[in-house]
C-alpha atoms as a PDB file:
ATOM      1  CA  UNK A   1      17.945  48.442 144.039  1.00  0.00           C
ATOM      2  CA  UNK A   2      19.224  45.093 143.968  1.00  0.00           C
ATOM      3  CA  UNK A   3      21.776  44.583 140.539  1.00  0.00           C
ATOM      4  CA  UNK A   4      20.259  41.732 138.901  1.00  0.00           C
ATOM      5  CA  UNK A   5      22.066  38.573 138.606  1.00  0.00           C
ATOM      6  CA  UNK A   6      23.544  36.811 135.795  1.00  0.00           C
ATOM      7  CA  UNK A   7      20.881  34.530 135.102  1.00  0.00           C
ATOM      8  CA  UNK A   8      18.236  37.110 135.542  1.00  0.00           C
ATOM      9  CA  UNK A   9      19.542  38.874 132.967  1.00  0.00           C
ATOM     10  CA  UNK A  10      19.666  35.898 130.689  1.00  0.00           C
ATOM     11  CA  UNK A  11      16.865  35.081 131.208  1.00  0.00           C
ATOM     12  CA  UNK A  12      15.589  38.363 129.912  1.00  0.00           C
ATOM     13  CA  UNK A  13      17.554  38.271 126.940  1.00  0.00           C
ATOM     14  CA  UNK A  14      15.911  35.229 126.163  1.00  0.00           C
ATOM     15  CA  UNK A  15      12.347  36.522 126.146  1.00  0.00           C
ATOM     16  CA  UNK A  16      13.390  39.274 124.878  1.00  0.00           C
ATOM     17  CA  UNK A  17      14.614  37.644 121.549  1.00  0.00           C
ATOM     18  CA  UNK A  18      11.171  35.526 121.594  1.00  0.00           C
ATOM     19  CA  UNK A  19       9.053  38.629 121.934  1.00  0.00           C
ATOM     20  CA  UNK A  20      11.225  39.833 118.847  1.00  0.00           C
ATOM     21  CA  UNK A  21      11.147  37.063 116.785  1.00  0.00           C
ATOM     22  CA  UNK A  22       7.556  36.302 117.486  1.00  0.00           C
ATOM     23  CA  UNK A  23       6.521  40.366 116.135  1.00  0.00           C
ATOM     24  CA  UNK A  24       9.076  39.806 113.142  1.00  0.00           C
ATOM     25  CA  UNK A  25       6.754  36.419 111.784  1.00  0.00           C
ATOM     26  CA  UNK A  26       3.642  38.459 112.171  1.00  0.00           C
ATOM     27  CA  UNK A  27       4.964  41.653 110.057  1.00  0.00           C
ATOM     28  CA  UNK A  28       7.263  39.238 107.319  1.00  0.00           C
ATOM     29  CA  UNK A  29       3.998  37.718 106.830  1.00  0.00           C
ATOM     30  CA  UNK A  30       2.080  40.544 105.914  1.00  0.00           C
ATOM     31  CA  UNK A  31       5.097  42.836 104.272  1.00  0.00           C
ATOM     32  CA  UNK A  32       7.500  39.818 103.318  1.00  0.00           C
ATOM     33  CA  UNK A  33      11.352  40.973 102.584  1.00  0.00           C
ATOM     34  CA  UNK A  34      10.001  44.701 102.639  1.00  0.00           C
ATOM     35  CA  UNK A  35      10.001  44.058 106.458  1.00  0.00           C
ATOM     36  CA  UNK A  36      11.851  46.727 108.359  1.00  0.00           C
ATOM     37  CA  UNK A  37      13.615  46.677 111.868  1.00  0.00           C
ATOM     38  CA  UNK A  38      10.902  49.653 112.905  1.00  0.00           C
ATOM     39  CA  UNK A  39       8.141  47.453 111.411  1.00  0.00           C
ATOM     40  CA  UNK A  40       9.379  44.781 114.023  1.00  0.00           C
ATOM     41  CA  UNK A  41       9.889  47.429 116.927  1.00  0.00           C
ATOM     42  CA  UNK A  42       6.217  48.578 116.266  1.00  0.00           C
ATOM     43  CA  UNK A  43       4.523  45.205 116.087  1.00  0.00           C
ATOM     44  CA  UNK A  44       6.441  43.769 119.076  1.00  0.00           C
ATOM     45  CA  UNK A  45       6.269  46.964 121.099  1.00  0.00           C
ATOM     46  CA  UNK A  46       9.539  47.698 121.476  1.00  0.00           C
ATOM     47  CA  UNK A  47      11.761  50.480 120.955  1.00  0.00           C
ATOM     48  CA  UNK A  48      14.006  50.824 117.702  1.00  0.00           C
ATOM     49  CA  UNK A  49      16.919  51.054 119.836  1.00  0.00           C
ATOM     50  CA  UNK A  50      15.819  47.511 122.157  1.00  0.00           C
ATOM     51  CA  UNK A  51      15.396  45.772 118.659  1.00  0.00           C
ATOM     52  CA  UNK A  52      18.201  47.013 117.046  1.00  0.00           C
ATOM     53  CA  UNK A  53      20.237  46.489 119.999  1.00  0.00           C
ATOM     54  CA  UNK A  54      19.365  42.628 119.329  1.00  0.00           C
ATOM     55  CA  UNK A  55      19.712  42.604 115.575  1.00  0.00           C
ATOM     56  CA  UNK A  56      21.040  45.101 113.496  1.00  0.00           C
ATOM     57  CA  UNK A  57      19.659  44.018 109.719  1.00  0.00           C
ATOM     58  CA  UNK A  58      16.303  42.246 109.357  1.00  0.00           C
ATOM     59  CA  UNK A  59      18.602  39.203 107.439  1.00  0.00           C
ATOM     60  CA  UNK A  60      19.928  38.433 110.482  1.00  0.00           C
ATOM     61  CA  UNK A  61      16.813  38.475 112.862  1.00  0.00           C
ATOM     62  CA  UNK A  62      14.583  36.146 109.691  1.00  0.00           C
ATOM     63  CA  UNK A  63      17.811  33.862 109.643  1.00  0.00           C
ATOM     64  CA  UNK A  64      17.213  33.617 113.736  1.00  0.00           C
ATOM     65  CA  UNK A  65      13.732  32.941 113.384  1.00  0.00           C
ATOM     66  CA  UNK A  66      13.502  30.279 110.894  1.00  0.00           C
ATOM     67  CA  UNK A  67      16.423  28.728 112.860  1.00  0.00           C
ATOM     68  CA  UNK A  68      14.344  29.077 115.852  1.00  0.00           C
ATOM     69  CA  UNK A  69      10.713  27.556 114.357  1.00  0.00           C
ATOM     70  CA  UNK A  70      12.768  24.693 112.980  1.00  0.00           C
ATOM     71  CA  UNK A  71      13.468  23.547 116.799  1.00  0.00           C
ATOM     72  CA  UNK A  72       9.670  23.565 117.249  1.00  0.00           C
ATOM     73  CA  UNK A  73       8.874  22.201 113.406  1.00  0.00           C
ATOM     74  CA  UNK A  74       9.967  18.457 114.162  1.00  0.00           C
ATOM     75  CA  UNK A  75       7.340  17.738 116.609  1.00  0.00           C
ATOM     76  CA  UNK A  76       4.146  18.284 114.702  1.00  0.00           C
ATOM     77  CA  UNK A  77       4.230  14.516 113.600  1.00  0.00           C
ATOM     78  CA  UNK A  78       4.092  13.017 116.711  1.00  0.00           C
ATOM     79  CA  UNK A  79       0.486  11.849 116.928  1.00  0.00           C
ATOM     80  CA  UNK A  80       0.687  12.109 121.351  1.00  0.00           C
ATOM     81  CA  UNK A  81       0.905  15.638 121.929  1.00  0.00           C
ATOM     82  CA  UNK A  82      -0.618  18.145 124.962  1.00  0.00           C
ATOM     83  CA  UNK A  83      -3.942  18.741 122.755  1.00  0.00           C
ATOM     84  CA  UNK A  84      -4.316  14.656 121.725  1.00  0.00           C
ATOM     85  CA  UNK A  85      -7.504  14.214 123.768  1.00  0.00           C
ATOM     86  CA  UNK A  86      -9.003  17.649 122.295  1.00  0.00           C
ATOM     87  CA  UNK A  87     -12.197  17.239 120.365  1.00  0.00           C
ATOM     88  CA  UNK A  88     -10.303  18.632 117.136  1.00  0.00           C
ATOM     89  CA  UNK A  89      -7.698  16.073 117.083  1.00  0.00           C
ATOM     90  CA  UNK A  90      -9.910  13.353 117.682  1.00  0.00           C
ATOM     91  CA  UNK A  91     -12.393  14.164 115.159  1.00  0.00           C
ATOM     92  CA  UNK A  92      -9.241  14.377 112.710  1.00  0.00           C
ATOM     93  CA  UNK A  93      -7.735  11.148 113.741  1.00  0.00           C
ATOM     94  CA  UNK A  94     -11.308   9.397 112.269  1.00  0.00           C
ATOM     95  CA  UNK A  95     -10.012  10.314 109.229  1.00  0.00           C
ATOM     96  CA  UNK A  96      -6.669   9.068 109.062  1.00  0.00           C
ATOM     97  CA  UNK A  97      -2.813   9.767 110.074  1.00  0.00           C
ATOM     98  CA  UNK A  98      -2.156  12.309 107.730  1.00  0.00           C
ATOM     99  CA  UNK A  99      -5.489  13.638 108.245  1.00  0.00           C
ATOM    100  CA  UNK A 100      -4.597  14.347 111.835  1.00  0.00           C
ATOM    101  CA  UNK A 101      -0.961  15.286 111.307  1.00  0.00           C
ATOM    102  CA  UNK A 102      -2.835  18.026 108.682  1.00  0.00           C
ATOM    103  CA  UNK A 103      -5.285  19.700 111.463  1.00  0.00           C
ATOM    104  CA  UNK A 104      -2.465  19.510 113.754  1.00  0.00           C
ATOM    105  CA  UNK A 105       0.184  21.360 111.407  1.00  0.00           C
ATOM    106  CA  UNK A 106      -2.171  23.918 110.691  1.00  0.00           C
ATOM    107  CA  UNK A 107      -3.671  24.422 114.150  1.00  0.00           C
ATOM    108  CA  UNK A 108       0.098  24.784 115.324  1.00  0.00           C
ATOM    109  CA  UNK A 109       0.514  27.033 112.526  1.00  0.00           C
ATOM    110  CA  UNK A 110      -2.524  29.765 114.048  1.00  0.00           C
ATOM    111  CA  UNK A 111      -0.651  29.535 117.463  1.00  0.00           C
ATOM    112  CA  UNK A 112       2.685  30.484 116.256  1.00  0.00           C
ATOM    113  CA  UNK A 113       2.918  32.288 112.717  1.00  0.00           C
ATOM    114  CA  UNK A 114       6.903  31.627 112.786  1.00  0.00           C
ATOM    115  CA  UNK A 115       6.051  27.982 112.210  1.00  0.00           C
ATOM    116  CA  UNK A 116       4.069  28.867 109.159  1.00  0.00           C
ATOM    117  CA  UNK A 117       6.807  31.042 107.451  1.00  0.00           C
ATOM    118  CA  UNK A 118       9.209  28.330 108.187  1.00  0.00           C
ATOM    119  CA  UNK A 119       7.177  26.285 105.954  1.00  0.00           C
ATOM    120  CA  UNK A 120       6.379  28.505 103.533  1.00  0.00           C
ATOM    121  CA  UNK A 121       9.832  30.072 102.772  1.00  0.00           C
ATOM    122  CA  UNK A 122      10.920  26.600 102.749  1.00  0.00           C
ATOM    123  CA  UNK A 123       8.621  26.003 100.077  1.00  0.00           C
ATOM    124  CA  UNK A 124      10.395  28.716  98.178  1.00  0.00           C
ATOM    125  CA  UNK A 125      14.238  27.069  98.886  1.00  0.00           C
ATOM    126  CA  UNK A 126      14.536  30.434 101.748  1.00  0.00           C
ATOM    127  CA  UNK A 127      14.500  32.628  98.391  1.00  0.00           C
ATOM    128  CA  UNK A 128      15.118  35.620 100.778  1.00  0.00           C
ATOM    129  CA  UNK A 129      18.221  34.352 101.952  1.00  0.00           C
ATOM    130  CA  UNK A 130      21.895  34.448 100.961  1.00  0.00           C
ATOM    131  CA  UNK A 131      22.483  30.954  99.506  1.00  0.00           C
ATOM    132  CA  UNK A 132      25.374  30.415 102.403  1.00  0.00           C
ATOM    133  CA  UNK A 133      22.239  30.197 104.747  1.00  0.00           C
ATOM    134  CA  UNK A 134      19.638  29.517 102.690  1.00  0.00           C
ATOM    135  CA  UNK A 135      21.340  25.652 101.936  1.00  0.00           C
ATOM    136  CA  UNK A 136      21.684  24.882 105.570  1.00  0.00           C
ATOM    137  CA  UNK A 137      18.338  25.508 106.624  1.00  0.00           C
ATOM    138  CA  UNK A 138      16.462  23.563 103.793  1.00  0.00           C
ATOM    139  CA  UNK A 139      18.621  20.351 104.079  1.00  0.00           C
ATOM    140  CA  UNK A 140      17.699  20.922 107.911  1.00  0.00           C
ATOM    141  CA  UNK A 141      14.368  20.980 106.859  1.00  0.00           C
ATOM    142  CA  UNK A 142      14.371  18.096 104.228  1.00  0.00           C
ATOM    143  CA  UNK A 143      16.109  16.219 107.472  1.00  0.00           C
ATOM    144  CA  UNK A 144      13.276  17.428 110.386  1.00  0.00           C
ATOM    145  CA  UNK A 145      10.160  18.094 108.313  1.00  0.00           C
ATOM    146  CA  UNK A 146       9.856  16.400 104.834  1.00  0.00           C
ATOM    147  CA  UNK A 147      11.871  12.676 105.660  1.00  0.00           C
ATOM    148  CA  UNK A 148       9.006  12.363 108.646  1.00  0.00           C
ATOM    149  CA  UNK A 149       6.155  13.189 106.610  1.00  0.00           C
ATOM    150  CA  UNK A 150       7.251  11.487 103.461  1.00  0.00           C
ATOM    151  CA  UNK A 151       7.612   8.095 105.488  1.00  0.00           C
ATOM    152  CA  UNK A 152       4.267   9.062 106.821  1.00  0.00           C
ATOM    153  CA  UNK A 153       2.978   9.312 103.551  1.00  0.00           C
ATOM    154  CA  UNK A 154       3.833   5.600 102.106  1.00  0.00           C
ATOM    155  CA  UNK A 155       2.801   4.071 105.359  1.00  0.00           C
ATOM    156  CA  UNK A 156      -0.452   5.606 104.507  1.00  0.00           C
ATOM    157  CA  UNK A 157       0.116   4.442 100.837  1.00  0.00           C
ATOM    158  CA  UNK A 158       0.801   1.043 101.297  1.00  0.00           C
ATOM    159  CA  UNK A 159      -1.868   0.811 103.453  1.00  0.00           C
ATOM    160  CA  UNK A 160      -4.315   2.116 101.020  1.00  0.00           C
ATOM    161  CA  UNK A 161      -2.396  -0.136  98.488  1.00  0.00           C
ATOM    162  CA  UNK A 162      -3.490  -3.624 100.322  1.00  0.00           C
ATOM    163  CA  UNK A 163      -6.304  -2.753 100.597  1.00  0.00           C
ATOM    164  CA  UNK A 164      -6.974  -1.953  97.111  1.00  0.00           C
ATOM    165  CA  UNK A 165      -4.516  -2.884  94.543  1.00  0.00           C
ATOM    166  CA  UNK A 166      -5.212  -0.699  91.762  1.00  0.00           C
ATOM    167  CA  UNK A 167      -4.028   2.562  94.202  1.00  0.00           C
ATOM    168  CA  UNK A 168      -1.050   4.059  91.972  1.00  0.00           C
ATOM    169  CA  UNK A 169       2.537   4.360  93.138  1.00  0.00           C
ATOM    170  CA  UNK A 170       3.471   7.021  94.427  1.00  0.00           C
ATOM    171  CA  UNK A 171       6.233   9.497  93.389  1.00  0.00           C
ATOM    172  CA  UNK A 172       9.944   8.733  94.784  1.00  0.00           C
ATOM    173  CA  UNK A 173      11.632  10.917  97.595  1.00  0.00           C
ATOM    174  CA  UNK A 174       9.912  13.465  98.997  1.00  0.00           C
ATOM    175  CA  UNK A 175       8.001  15.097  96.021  1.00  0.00           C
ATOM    176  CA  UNK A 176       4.501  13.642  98.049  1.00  0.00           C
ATOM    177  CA  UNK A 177       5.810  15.638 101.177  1.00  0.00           C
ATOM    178  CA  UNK A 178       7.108  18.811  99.146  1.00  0.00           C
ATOM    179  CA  UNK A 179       3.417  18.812  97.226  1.00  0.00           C
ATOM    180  CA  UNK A 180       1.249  18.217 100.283  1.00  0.00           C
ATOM    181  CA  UNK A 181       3.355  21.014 101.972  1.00  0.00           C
ATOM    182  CA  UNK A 182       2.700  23.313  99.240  1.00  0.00           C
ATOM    183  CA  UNK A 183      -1.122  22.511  99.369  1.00  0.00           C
ATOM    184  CA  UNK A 184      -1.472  23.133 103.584  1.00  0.00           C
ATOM    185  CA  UNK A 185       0.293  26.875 103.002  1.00  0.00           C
ATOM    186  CA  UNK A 186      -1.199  27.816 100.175  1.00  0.00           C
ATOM    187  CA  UNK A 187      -4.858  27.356 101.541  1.00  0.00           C
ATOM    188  CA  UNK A 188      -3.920  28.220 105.229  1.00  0.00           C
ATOM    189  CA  UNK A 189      -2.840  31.725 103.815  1.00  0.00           C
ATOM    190  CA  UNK A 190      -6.475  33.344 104.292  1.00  0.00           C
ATOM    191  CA  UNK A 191      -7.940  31.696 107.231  1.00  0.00           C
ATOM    192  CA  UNK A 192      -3.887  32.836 109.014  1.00  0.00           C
ATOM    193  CA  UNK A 193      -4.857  35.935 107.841  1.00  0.00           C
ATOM    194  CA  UNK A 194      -8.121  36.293 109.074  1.00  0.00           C
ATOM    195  CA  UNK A 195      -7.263  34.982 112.376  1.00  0.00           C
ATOM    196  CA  UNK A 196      -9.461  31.842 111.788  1.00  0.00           C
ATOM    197  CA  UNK A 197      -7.243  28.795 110.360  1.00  0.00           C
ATOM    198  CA  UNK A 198      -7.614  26.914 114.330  1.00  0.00           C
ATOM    199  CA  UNK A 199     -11.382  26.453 113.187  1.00  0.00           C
ATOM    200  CA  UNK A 200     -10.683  25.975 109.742  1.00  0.00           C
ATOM    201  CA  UNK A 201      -8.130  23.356 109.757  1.00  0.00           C
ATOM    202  CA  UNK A 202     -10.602  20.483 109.623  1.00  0.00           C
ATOM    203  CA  UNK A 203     -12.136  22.052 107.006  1.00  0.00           C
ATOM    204  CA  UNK A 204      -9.001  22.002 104.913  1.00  0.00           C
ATOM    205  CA  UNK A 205      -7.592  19.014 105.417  1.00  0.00           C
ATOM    206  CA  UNK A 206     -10.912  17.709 104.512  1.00  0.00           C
ATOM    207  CA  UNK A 207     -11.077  20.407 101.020  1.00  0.00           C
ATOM    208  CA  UNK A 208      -7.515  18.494 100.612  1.00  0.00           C
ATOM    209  CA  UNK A 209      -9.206  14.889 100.900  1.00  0.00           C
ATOM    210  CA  UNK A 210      -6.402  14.085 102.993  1.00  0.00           C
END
């Protein structure tokens, strides 16, 4: 048999990794920091051995993985995307920018469950981290996630605020973004759970009065 080449076998190594980190977001989410490397193996599969091979203590691999969803996390605001012509997003969009940046967080949220516990951990400062990585990732997320959606916010505000001039001001920095993040994973949990928040986004961002 033909050895494979150098890039062949990076490029198994790469979807390799994926397929681990992918299984890791699924069983964090339902066991949190009792996750085990075996928990991982099972979910994704794999051999202990294959995962191990890849990451020898589960801080490592969650440390990967939020580093990984963060790549993916800055993208959710931009209101073009592969799915803008879909009949979800343009039923959203009716109701607003951050009505439609909502349905389309939480709809990328059911496809990929990393992208959920990135937000949630963040929520909790990365708690389950040594502080040495914990900082890092939530002023990358501050940076990536909360700036975009905070200015997103107050263009929505202002808006709202010429066209009626009683509308409050709104908190400084990025409290509205931290709060409004807080909201979308705390009443995705379920339907993520039950395999039904693509369906249910709509219905949340519209329980949210977004």
């Amino acid at each position: 048999m033909t050895p494979r080449t150098k890039e062949q076998n990076e490029e198994i190594r790469l979807k390799r990794l994926a397929q681990i980190r992918k299984a890791a977001a699924v069983v964090f989410l339902d066991k949190g920091p009792l996750l085990e490397i075996r928990d991982v193996a099972t979910q994704a599969g794999l051999g202990y051995g294959t995962v191990y091979h890849y990451y020898s203590n589960k801080n490592d691999l969650l440390y990967d993985l939020l580093w990984d969803a963060l790549e993916r996390a800055s993208e959710w605001l931009v209101a073009a995307d592969s799915r803008s012509g879909s009949r979800e997003n343009a039923a959203a969009a009716e109701l607003g920018p951050v009505a439609a940046a909502g349905v389309r967080l939480l709809q990328l949220w059911a496809e990929d469950p990393a992208l959920y516990l990135l937000h949630k951990l963040a929520g909790e400062g990365f708690a389950s981290l040594p502080e040495a990585r914990s900082a890092p990732l939530s002023a990358a997320f501050h940076r990536e996630v909360l700036a975009p959606l905070a200015s997103l916010l107050e263009i929505a505000h202002t808006s709202d605020g010429t066209s009626n001039g009683s509308a409050p001001e709104p908190p400084d920095g990025l409290q509205p973004a931290e709060m409004l993040m807080a909201a979308l994973t705390g009443c995705a949990s379920l339907s993520l759970r039950r395999g039904t928040l693509h369906g249910d986004a709509r219905n949340i961002v519209g329980f949210l009065k977004l």
